[in-house]
N, C-alpha and C. Protein backbone atom coordinates (compact mmCIF):
# COMPACT_ATOMS: atom_id res chain seq x y z
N UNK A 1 155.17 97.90 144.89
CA UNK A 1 155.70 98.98 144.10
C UNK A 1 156.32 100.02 145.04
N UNK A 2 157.18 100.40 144.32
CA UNK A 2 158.74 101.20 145.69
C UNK A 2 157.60 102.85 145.55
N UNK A 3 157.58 103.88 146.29
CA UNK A 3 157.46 105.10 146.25
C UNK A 3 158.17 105.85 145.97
N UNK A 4 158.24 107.11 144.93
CA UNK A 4 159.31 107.59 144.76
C UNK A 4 158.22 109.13 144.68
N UNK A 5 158.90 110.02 145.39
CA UNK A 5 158.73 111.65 145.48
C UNK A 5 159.49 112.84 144.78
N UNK A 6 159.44 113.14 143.55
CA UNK A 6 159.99 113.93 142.91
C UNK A 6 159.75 115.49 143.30
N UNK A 7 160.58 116.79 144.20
CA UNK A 7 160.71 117.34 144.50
C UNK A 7 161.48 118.27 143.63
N UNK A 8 160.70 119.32 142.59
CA UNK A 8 161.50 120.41 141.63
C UNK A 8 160.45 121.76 141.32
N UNK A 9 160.69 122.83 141.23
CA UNK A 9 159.89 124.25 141.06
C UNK A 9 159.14 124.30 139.82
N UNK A 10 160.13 123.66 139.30
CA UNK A 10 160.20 123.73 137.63
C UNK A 10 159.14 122.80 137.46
N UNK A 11 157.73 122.91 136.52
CA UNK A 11 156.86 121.88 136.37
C UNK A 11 156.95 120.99 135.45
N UNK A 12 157.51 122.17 134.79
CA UNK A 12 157.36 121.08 132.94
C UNK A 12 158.99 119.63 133.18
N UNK A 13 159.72 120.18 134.19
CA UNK A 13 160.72 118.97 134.51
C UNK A 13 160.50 118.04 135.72
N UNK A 14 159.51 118.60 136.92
CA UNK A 14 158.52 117.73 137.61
C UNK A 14 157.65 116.88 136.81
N UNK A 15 156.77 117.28 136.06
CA UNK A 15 156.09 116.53 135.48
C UNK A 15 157.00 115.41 134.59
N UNK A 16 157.72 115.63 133.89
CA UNK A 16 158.41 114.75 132.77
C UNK A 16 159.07 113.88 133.36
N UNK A 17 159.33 114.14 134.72
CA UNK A 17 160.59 113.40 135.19
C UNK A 17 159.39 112.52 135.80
N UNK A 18 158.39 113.03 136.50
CA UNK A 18 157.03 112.18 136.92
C UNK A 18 156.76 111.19 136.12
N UNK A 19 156.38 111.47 134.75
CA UNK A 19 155.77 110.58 133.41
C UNK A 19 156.91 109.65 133.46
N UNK A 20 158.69 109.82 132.95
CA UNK A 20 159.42 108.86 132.74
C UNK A 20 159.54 107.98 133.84
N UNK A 21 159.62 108.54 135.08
CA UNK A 21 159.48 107.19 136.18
C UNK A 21 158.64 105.73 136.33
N UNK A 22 157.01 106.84 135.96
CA UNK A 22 156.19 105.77 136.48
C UNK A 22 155.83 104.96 135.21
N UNK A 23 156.51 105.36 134.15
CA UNK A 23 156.50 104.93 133.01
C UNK A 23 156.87 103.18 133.03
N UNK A 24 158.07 103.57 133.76
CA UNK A 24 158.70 102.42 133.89
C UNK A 24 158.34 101.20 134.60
N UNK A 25 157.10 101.55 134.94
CA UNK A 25 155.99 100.63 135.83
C UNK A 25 156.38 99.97 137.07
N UNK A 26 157.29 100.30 137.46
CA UNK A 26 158.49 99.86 138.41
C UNK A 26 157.95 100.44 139.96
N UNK A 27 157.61 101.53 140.00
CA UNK A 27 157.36 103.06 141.09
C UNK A 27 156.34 103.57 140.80
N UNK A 28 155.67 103.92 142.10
CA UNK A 28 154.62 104.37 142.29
C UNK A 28 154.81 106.04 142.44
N UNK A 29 154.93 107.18 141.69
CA UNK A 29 155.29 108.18 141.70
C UNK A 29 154.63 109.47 142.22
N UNK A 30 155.21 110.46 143.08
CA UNK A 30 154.09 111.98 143.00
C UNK A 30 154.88 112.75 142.45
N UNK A 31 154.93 113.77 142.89
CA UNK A 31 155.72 115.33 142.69
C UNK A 31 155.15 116.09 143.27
N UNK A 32 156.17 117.11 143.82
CA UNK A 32 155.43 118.86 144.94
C UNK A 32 156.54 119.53 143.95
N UNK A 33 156.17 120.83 144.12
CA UNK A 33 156.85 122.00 143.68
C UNK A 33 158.02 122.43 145.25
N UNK A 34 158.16 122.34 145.78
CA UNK A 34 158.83 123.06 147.28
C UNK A 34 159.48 122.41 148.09
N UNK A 35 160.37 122.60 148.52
CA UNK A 35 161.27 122.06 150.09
C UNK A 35 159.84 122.00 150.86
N UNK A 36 158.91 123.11 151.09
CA UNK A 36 157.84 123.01 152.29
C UNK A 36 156.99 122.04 152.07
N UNK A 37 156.59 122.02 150.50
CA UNK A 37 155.78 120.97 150.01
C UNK A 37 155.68 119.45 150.38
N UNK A 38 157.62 119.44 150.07
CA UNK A 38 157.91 118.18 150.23
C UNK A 38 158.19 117.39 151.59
N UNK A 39 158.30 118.44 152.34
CA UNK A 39 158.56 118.22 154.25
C UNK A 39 157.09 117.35 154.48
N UNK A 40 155.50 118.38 154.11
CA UNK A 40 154.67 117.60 154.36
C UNK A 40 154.48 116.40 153.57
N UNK A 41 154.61 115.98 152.50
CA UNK A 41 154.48 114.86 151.28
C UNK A 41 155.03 113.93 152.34
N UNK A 42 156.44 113.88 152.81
CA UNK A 42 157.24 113.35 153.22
C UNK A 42 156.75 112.53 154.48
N UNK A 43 156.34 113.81 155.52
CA UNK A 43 155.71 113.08 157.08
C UNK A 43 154.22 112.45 157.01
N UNK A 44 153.89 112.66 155.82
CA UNK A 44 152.39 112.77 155.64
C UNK A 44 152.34 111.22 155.07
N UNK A 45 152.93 110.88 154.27
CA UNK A 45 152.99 109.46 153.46
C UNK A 45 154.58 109.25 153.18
N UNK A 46 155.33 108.52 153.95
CA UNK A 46 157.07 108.42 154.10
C UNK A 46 157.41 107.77 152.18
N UNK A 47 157.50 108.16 151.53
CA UNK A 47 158.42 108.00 150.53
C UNK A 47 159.35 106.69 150.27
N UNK A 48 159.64 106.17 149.67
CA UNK A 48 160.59 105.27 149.85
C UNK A 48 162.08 105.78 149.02
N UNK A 49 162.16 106.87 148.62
CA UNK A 49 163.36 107.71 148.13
C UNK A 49 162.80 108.98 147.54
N UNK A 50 163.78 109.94 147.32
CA UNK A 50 163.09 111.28 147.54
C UNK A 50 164.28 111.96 146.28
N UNK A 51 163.59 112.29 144.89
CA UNK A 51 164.57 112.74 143.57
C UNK A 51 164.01 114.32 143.72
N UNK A 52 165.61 115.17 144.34
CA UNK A 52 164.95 116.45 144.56
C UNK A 52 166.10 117.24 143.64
N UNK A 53 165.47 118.57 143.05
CA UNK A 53 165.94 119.51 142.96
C UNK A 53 166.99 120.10 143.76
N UNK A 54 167.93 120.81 143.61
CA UNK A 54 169.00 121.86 144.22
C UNK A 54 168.65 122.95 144.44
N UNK A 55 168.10 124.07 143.64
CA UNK A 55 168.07 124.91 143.37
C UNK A 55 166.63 125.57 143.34
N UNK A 56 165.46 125.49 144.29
CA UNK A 56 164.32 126.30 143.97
C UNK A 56 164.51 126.80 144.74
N UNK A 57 163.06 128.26 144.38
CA UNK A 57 162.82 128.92 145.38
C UNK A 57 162.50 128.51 146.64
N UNK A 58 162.73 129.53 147.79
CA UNK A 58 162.40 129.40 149.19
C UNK A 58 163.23 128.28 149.52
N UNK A 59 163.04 127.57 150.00
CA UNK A 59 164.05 126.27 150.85
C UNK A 59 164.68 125.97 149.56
N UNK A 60 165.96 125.91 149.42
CA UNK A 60 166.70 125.11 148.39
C UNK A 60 166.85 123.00 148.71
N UNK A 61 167.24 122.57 147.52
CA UNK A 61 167.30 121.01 147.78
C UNK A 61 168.37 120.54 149.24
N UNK A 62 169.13 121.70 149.78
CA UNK A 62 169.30 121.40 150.58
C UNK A 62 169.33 121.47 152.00
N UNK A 63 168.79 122.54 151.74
CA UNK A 63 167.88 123.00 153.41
C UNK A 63 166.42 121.92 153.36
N UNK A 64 166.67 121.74 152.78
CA UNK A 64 165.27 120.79 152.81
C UNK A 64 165.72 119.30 152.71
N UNK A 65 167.17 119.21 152.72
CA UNK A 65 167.35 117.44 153.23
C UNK A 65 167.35 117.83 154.86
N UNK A 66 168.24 118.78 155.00
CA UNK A 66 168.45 118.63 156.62
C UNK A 66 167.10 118.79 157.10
N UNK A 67 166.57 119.44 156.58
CA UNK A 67 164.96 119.71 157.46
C UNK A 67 164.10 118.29 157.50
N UNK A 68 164.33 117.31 156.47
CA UNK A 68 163.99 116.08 156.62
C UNK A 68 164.39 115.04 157.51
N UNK A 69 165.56 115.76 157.60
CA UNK A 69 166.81 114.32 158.33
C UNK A 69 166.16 115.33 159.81
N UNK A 70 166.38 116.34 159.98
CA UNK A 70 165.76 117.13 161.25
C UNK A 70 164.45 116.38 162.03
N UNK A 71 163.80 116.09 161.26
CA UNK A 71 162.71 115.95 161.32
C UNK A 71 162.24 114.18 161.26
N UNK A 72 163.44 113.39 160.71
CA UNK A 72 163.31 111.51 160.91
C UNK A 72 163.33 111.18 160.34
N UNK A 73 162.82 112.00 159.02
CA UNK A 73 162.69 111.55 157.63
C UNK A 73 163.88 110.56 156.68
N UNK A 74 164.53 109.03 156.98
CA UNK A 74 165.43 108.98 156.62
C UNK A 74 165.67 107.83 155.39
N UNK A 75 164.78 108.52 154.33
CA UNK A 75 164.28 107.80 153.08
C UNK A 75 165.96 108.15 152.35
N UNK A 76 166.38 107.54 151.58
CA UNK A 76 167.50 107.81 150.58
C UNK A 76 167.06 109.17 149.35
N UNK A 77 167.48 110.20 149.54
CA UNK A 77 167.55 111.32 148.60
C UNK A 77 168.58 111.60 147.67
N UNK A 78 168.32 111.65 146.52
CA UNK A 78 168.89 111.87 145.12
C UNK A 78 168.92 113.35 144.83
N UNK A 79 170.17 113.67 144.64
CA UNK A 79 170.01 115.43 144.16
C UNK A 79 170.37 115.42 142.30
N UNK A 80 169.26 115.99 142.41
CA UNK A 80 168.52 115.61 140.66
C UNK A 80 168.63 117.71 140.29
N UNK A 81 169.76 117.52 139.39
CA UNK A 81 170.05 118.91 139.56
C UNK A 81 170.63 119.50 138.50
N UNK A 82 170.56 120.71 137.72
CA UNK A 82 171.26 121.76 136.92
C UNK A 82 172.61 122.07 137.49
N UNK A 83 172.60 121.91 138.30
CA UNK A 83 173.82 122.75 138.86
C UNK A 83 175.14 121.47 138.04
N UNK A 84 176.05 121.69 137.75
CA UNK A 84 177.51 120.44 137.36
C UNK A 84 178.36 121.75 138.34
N UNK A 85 178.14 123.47 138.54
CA UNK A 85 179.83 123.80 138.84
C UNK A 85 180.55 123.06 140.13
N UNK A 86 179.39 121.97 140.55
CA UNK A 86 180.16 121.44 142.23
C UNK A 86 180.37 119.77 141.78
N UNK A 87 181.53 119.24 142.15
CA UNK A 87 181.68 117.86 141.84
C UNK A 87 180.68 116.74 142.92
N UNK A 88 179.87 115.88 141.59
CA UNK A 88 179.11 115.24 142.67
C UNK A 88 179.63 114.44 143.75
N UNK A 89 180.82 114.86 144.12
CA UNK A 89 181.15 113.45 145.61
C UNK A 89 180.27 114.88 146.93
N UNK A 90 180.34 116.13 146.34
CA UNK A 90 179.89 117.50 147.68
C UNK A 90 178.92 117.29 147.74
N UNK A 91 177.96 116.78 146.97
CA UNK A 91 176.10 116.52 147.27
C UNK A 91 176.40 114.82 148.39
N UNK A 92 177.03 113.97 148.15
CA UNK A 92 177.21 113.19 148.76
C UNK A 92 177.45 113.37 150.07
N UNK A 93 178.92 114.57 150.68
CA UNK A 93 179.14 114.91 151.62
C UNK A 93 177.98 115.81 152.33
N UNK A 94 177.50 116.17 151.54
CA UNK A 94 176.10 117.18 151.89
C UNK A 94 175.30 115.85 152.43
N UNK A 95 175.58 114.75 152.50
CA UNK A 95 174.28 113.59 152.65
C UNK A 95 173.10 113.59 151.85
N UNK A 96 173.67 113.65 150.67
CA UNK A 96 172.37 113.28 149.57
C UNK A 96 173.14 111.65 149.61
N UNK A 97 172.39 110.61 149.03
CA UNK A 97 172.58 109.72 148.49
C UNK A 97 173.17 109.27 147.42
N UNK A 98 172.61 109.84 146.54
CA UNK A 98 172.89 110.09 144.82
C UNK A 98 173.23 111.19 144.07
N UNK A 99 173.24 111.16 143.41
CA UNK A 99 173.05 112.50 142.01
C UNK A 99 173.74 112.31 141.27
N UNK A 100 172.71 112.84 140.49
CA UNK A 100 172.13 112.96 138.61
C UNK A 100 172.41 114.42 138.40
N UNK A 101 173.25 114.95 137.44
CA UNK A 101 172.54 115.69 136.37
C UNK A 101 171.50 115.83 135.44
N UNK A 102 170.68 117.00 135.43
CA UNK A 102 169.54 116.73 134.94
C UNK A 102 169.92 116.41 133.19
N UNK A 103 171.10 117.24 133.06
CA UNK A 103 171.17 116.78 131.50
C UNK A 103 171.99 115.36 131.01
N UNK A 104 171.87 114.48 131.64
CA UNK A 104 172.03 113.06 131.75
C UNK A 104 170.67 112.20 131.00
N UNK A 105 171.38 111.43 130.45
CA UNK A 105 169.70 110.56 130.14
C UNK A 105 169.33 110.22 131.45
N UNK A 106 167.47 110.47 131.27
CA UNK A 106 167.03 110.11 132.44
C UNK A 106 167.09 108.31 132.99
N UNK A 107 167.39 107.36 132.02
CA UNK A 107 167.19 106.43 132.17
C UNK A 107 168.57 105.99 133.33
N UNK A 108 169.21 106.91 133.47
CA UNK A 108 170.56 107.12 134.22
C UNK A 108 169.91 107.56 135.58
N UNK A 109 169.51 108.35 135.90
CA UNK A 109 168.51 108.26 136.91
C UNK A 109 167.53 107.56 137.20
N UNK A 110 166.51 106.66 136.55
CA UNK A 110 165.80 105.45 136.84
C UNK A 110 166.96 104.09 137.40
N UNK A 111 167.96 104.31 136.66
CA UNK A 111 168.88 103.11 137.35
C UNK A 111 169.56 103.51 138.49
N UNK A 112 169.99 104.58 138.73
CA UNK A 112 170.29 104.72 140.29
C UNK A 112 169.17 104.64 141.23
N UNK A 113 168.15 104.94 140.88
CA UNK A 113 166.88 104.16 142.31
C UNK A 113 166.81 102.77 142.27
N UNK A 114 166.74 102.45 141.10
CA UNK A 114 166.90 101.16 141.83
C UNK A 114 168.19 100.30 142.21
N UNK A 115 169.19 100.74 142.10
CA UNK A 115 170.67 100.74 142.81
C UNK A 115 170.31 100.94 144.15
N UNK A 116 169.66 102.30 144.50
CA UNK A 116 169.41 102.66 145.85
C UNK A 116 168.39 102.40 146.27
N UNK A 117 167.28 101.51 145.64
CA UNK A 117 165.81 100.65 146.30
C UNK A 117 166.47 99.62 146.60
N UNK A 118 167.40 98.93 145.65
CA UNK A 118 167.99 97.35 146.28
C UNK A 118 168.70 97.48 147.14
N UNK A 119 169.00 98.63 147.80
CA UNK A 119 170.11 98.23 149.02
C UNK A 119 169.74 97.74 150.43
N UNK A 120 169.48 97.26 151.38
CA UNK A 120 168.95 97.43 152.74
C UNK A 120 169.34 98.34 153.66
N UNK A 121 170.63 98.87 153.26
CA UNK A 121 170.90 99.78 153.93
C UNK A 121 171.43 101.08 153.10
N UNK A 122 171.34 102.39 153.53
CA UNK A 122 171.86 103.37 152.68
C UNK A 122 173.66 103.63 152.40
N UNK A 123 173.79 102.95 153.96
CA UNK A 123 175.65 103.14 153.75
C UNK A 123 176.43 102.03 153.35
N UNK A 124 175.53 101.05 152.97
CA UNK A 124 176.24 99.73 151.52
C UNK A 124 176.31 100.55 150.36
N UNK A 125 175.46 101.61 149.66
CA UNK A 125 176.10 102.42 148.34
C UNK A 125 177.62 102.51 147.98
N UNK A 126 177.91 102.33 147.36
CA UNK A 126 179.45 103.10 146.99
C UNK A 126 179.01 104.66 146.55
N UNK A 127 180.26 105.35 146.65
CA UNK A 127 180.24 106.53 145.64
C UNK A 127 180.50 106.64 144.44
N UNK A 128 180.77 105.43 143.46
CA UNK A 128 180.40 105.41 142.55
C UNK A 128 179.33 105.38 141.66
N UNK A 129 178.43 103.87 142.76
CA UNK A 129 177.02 104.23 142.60
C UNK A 129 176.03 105.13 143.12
N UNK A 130 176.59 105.92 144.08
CA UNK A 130 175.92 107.54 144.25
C UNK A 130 176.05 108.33 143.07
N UNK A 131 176.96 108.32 142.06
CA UNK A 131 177.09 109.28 140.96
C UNK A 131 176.70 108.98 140.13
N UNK A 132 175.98 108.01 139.56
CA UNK A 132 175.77 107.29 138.43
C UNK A 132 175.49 108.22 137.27
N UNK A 133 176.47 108.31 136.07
CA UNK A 133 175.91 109.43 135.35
C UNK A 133 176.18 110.42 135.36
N UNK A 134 177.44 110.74 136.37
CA UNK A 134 178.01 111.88 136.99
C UNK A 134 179.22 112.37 136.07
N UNK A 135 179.93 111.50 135.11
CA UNK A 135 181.14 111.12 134.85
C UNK A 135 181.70 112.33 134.19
């Protein structure tokens, strides 16, 4: 079973997004509230992809990829996010992997992990299948 680390402030959309994953019996799931949270989650037990937030307090989703990639961490990360005013190819160039809008069916996000669990490598993705859901 693949690991997957859901990284968001917000609980009641940590949790839900928690429940629909492991729902899917597919992934073995956690969740942290924090960029800091998730730095230790991360070195502490390596993840096998990492569905984070943009936008929380203290470290945002993306001071907290580089602080991962800083740090070795080089699991495939999904930016799982409110934000639409930036076109998803800039989370890509940012070196996220993926991204979802959160107001996307989530089942649109369960199929891009495993798009991005089946790959062996992270730079076989297309950017199409980095956006999945993006449209």
């Amino acid at each position: 079973m693949r690991n997957v680390l859901i990284v968001d402030d917000v609980y009641t959309v940590r949790m839900k997004t928690e429940l629909i994953i492991r729902n899917t019996g597919s992934f073995s799931v956690r969740s942290v509230g924090s960029g800091a949270e998730a730095l230790a989650a991360a070195a502490g037990n390596p993840p096998d992809v990492i569905v984070m937030d943009i936008v929380m307090v203290g470290m945002d989703g993306i001071a907290t990829l580089q602080a991962l990639r800083d740090r070795g961490i080089t699991c495939p990360v999904i930016a799982y996010t409110a934000r639409r005013e930036r076109h998803p190819q800039e989370f890509i160039h940012l070196g996220f992997d993926g991204f979802i809008p959160k107001a996307e069916n989530i089942q649109a996000l369960v199929s891009l992990l495993r798009i991005i669990l089946n790959r062996k490598t992270r730079r076989h993705i297309t950017p199409q299948e980095r956006s999945v859901g993006s449209a």
